[in-house]
N, C-alpha and C. Protein backbone atom coordinates (compact mmCIF):
# COMPACT_ATOMS: atom_id res chain seq x y z
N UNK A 1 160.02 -105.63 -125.09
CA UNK A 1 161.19 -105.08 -125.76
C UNK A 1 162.45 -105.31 -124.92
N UNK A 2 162.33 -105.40 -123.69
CA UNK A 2 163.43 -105.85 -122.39
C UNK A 2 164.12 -106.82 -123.51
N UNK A 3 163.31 -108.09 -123.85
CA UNK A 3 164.28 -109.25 -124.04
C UNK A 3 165.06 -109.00 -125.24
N UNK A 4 164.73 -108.24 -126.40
CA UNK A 4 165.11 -107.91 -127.32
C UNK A 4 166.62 -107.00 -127.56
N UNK A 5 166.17 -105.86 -126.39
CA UNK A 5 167.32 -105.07 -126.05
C UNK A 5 168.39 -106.12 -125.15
N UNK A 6 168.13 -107.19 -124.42
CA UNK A 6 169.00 -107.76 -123.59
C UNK A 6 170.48 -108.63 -124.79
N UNK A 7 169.68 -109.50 -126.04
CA UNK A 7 169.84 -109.64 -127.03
C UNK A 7 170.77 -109.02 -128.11
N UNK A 8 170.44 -107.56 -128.51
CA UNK A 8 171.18 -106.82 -128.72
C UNK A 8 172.35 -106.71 -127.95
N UNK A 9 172.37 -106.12 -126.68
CA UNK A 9 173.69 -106.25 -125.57
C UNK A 9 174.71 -107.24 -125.86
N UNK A 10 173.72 -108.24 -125.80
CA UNK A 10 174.99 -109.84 -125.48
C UNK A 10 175.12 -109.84 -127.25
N UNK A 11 174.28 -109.50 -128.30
CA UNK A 11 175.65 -109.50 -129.67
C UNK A 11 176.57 -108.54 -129.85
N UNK A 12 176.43 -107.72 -128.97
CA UNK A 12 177.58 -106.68 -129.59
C UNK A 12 178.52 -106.28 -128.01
N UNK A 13 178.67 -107.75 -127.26
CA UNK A 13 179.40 -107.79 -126.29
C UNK A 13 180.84 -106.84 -126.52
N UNK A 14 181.38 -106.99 -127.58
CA UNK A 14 182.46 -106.96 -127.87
C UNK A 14 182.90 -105.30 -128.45
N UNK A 15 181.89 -105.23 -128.91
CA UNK A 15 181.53 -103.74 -129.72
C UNK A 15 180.64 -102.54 -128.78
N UNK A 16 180.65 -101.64 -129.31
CA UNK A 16 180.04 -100.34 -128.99
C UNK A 16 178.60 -100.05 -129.50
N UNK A 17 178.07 -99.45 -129.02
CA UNK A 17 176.41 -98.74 -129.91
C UNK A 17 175.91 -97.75 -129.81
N UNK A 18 175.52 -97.00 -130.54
CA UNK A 18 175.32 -95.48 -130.28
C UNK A 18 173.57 -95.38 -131.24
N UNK A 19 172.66 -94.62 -130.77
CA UNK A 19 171.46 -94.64 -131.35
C UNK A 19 171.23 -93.34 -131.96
N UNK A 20 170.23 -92.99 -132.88
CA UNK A 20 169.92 -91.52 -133.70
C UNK A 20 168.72 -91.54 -133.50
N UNK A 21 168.04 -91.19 -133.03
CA UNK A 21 166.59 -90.98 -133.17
C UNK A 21 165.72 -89.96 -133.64
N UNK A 22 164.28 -90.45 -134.29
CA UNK A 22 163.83 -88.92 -134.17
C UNK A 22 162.18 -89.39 -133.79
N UNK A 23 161.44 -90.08 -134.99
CA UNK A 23 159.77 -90.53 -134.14
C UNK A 23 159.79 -91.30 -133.28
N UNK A 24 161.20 -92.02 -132.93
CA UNK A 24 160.98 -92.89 -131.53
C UNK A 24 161.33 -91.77 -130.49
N UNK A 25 162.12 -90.67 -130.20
CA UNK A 25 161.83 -90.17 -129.47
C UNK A 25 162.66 -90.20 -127.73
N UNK A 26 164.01 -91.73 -128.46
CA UNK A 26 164.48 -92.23 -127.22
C UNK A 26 164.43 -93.42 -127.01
N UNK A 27 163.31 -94.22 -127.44
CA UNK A 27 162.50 -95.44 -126.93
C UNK A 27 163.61 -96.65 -126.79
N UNK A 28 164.40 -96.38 -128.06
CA UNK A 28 165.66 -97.92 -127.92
C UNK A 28 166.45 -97.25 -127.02
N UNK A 29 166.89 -95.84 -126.96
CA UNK A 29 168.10 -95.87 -125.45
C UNK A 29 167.32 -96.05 -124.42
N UNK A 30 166.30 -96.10 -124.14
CA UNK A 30 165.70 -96.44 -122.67
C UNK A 30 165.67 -98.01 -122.84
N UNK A 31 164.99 -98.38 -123.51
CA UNK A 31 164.71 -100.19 -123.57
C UNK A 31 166.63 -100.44 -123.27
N UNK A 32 167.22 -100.06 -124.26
CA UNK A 32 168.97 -100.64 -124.12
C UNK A 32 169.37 -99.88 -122.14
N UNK A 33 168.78 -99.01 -121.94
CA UNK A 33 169.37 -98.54 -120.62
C UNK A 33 168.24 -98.61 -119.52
N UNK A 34 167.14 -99.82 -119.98
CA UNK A 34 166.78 -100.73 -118.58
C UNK A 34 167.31 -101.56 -118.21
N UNK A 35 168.46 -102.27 -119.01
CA UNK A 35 169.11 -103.54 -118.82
C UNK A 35 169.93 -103.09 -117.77
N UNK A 36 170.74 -103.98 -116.64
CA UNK A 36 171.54 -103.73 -116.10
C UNK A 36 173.09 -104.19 -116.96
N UNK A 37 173.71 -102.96 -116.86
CA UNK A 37 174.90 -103.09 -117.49
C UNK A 37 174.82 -103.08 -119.23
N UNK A 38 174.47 -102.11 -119.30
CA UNK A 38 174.29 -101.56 -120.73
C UNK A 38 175.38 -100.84 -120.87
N UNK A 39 175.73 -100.46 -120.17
CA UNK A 39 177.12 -98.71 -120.55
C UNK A 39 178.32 -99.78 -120.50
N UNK A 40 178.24 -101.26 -120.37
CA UNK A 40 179.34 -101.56 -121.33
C UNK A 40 179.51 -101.69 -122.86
N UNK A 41 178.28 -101.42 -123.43
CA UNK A 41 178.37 -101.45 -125.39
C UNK A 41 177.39 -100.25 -125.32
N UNK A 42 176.23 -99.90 -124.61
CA UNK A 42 175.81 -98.35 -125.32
C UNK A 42 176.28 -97.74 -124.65
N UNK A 43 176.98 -96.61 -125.54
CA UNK A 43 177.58 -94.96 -125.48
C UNK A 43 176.88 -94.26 -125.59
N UNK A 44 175.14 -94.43 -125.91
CA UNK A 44 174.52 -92.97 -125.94
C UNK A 44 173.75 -92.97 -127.23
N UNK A 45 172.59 -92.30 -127.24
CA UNK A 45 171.62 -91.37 -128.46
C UNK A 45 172.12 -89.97 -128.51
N UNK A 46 171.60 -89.98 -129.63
CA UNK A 46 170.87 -88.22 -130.27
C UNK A 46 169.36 -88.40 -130.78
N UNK A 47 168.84 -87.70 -129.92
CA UNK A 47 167.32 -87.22 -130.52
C UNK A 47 167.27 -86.47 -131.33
N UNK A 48 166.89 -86.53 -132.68
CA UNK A 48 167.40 -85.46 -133.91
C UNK A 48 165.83 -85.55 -133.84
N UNK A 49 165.10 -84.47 -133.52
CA UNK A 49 163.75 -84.38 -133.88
C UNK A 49 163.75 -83.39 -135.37
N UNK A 50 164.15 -82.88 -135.49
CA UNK A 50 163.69 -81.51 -136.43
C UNK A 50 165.29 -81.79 -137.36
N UNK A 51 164.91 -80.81 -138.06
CA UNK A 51 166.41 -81.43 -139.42
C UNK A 51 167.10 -80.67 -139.20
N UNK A 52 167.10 -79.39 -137.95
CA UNK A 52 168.23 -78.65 -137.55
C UNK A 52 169.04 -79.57 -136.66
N UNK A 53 168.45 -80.83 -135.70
CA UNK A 53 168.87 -81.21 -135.30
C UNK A 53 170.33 -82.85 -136.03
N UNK A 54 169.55 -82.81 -136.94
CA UNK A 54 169.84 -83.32 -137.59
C UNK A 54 170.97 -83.08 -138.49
N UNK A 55 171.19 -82.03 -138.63
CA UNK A 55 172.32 -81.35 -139.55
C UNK A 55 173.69 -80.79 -138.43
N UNK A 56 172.98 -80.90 -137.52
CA UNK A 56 174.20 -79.97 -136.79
C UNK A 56 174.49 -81.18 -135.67
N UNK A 57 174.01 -81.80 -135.13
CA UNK A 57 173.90 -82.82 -134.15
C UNK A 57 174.77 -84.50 -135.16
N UNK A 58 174.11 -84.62 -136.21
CA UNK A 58 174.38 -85.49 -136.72
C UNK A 58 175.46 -85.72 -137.99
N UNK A 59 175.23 -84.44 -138.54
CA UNK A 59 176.18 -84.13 -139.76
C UNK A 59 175.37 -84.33 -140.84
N UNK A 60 173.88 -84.47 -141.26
CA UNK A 60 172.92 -84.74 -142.22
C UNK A 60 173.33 -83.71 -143.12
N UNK A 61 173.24 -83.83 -144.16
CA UNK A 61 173.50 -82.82 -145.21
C UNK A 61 172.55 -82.28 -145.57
N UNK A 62 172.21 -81.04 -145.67
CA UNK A 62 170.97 -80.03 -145.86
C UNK A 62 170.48 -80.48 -147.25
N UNK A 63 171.71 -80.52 -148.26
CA UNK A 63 170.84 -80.67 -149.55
C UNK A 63 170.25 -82.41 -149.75
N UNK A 64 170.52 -83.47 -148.52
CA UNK A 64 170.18 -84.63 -148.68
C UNK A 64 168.33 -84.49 -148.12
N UNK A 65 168.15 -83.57 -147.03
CA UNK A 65 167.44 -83.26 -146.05
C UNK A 65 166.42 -82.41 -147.07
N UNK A 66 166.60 -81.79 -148.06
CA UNK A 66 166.23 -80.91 -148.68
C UNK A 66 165.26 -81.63 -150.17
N UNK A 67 166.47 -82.46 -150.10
CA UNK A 67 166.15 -83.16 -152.14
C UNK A 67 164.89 -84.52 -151.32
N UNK A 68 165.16 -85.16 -150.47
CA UNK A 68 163.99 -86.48 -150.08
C UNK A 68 163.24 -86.36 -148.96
N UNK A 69 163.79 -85.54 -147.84
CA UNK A 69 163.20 -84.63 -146.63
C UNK A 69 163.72 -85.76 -145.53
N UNK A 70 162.64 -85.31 -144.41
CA UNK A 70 163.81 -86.27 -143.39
C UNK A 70 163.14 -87.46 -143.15
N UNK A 71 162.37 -87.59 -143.81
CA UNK A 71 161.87 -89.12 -143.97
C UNK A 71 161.62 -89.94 -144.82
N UNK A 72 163.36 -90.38 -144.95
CA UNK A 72 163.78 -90.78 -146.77
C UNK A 72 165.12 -92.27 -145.59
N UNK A 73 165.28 -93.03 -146.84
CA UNK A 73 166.37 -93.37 -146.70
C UNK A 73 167.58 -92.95 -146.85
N UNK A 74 167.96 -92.44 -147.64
CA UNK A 74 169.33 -91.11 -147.31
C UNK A 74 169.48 -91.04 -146.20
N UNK A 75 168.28 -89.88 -145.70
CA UNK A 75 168.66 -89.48 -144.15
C UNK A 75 168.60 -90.69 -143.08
N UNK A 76 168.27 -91.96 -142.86
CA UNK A 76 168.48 -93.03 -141.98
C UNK A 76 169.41 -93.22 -142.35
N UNK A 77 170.04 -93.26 -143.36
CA UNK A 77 171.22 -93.77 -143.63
C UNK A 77 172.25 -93.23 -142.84
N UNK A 78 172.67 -91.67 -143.41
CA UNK A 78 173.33 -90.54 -142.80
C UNK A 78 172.92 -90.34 -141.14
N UNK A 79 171.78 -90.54 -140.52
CA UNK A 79 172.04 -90.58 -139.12
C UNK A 79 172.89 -91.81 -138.52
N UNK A 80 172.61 -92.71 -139.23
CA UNK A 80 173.34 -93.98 -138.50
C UNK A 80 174.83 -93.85 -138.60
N UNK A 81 174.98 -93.13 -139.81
CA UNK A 81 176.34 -92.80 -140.10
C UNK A 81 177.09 -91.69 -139.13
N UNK A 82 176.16 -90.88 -138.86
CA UNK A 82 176.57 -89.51 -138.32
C UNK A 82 176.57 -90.11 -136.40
N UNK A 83 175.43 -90.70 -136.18
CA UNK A 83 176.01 -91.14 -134.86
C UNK A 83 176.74 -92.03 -134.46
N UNK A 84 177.53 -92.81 -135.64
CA UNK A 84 178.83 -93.46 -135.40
C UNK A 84 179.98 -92.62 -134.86
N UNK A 85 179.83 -91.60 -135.85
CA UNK A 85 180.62 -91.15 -135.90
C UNK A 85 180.95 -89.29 -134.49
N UNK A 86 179.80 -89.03 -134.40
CA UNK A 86 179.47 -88.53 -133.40
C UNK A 86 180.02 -89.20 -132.32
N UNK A 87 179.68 -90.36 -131.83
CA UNK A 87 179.86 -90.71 -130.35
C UNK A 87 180.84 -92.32 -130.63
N UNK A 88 181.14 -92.07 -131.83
CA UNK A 88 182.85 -92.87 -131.61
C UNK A 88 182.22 -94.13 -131.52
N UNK A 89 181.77 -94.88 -132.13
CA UNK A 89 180.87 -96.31 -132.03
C UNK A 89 181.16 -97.24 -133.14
N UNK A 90 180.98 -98.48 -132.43
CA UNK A 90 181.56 -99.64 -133.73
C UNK A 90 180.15 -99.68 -135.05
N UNK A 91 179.07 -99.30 -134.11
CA UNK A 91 177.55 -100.04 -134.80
C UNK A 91 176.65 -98.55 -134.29
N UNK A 92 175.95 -98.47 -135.10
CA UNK A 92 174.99 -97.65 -134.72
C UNK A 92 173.26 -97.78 -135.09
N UNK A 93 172.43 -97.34 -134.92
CA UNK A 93 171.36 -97.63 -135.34
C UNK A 93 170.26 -96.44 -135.47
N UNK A 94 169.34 -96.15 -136.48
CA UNK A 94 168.56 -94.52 -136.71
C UNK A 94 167.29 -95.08 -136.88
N UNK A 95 166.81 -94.32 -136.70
CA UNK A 95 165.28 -94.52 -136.52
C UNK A 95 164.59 -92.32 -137.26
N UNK A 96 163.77 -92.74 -138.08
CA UNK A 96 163.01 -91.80 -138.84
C UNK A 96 162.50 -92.31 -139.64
N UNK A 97 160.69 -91.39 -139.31
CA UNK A 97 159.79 -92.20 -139.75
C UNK A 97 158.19 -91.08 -139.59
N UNK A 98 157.32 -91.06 -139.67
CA UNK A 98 155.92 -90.53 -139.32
C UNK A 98 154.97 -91.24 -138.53
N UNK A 99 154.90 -91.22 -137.12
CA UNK A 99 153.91 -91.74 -136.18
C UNK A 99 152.60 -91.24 -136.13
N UNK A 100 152.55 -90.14 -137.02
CA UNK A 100 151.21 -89.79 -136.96
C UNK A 100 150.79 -88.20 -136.01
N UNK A 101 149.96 -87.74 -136.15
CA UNK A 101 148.30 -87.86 -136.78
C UNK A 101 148.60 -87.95 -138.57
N UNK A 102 149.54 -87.07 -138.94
CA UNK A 102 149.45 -86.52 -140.44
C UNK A 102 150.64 -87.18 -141.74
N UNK A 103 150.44 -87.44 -142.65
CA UNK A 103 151.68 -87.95 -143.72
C UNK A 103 152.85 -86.97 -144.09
N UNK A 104 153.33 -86.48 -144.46
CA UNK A 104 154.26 -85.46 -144.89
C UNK A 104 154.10 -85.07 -146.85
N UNK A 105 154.69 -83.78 -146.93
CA UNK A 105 154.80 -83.13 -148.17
C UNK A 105 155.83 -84.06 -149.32
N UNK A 106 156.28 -85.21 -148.87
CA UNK A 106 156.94 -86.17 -149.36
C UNK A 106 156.34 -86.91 -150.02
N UNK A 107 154.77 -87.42 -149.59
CA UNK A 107 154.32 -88.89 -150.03
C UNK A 107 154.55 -89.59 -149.06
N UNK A 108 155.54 -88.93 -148.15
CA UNK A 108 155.27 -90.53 -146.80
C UNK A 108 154.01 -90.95 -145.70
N UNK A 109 152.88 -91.90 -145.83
CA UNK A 109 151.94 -92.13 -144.97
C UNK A 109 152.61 -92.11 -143.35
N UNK A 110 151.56 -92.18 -143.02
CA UNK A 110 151.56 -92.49 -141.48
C UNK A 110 151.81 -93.47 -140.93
N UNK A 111 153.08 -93.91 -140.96
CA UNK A 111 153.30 -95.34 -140.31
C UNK A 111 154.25 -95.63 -140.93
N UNK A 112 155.56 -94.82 -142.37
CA UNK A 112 156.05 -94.99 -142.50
C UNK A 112 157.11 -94.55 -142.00
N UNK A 113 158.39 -96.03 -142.00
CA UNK A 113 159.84 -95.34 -140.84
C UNK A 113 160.76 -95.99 -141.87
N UNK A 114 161.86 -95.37 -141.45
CA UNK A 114 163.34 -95.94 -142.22
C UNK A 114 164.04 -95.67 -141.23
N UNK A 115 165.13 -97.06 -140.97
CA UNK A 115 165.79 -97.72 -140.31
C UNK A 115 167.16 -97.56 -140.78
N UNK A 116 167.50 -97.15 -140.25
CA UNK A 116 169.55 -97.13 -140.70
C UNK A 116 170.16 -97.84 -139.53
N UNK A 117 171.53 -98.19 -140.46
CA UNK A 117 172.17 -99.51 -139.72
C UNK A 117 173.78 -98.87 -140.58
N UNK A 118 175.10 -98.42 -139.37
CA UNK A 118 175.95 -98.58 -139.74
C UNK A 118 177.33 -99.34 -138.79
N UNK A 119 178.30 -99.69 -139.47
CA UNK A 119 179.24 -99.95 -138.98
C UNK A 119 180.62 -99.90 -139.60
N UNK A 120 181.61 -100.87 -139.21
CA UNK A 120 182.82 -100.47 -140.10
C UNK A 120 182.72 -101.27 -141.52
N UNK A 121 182.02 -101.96 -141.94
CA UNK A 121 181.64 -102.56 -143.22
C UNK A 121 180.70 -102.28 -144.13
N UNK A 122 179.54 -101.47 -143.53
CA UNK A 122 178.39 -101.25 -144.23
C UNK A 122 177.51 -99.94 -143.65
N UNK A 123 176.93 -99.43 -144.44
CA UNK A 123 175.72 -98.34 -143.71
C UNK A 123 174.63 -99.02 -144.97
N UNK A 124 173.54 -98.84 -144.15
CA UNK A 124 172.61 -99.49 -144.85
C UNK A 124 171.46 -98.56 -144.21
N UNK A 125 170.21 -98.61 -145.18
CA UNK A 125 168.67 -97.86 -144.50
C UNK A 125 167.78 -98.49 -145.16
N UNK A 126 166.70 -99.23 -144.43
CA UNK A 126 165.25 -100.10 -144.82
C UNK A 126 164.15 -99.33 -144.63
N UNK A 127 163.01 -99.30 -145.89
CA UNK A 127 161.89 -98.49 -145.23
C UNK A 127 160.51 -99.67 -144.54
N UNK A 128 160.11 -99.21 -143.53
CA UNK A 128 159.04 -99.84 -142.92
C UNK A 128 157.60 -99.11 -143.10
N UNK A 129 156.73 -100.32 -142.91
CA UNK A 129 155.75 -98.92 -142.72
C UNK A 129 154.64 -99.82 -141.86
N UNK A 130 154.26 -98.90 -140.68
CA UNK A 130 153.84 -99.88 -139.52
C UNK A 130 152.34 -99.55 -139.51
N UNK A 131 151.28 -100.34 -138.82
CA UNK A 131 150.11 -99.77 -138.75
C UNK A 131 149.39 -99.38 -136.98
N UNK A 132 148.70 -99.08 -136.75
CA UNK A 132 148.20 -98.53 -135.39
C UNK A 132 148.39 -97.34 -134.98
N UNK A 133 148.12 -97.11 -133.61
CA UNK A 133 147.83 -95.73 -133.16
C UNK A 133 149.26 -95.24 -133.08
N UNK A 134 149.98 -93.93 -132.94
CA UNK A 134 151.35 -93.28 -132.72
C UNK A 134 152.54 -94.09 -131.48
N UNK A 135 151.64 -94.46 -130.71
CA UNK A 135 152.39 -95.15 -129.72
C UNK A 135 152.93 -96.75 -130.05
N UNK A 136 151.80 -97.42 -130.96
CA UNK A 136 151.99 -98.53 -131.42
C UNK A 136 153.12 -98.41 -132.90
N UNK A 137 152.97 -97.19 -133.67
CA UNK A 137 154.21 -97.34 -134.64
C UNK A 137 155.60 -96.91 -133.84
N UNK A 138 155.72 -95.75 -132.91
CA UNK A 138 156.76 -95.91 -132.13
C UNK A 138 157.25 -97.22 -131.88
N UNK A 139 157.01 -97.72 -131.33
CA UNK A 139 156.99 -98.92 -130.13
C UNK A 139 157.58 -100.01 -131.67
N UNK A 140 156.62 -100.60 -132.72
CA UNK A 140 157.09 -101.32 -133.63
C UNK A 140 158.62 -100.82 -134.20
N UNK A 141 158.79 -99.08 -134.43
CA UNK A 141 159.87 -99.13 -134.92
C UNK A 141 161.07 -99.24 -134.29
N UNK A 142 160.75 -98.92 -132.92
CA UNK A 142 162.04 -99.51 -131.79
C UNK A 142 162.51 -100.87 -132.17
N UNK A 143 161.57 -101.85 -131.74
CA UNK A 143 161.67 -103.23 -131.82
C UNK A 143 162.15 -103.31 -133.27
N UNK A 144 161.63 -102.79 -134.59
CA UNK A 144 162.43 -103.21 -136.12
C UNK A 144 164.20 -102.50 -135.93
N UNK A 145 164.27 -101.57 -135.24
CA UNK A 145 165.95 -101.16 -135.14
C UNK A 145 166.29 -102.18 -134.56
N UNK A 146 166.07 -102.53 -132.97
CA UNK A 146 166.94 -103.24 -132.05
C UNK A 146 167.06 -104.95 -133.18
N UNK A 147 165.77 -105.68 -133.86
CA UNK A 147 165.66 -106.33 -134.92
C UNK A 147 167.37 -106.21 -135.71
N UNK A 148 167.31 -105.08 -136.54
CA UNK A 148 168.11 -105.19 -137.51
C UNK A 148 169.52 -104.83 -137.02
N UNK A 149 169.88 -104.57 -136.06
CA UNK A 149 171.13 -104.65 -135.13
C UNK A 149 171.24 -105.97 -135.10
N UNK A 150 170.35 -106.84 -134.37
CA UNK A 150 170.79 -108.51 -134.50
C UNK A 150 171.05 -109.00 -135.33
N UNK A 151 170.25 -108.60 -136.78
CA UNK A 151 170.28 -109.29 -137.62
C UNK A 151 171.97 -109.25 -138.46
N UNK A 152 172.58 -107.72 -137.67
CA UNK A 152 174.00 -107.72 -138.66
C UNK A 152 175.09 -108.35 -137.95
N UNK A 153 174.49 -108.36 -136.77
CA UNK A 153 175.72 -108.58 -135.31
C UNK A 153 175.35 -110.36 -134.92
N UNK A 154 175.17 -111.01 -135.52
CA UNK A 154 174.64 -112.71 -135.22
C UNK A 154 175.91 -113.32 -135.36
């Protein structure tokens, strides 16, 4: 994931990045803050584990959090949005999803994540859905964020 996050860095030389997290847990601000010289484009995460965190940390809207739960595209959407805007960033990137043991009262399996992607042109949220043990869908959905950051910033 080093080379991936290095990648990310050098496209958004120019720009800022700020992360939202919640089943990764951190995983892209650590991969982005093993690089040397990252704190020239990342400004920082929020770990939104729980949807209090999420609402008050991020600006998620209770009745968005409420009507699809927090593992919807809405809410990737709205974190990516909310930690733009939180920590003052050109690009941002969210991560929420279910790593497991259990699916949620939603319909979402175990291994499903949604990916949010915003900036000054677009907010966007993709759903994934990964397979393996909790550490292995973590780990995939890091790598599909830091992914879809390149893919807008090329």
């Amino acid at each position: 994931m080093m080379s991936l996050a290095c990648n990310v860095l050098k496209a958004l030389a120019r720009k800022t990045l700020a992360t939202a997290e919640s089943c990764t847990g951190g995983m892209i601000g650590e991969a982005l803050t093993d690089v040397a010289g990252a704190s020239k484009v990342y400004k920082g995460g929020i770990i939104s584990y729980c949807n209090e965190a999420k609402r008050t940390l991020l600006g998620v809207d209770g009745e968005i959090l409420g009507r699809y739960g927090p593992v919807s595209l809405p809410v990737a959407k709205a974190m990516a949005e909310g930690a733009a805007k939180a920590l003052n960033a050109d690009v941002a990137v969210s991560v929420t999803g279910l790593a497991g043991p259990d699916g949620d009262e939603y319909g979402n399996p175990v291994g499903r994540v949604y990916i949010g992607y915003a900036d000054s042109t677009c907010a966007i949220a993709r759903e994934f859905t990964f397979s393996g043990d909790r550490e292995a869908v973590r780990r995939q959905a890091a790598e599909a964020a830091l992914d879809m950051i390149l893919k807008y910033n090329q």
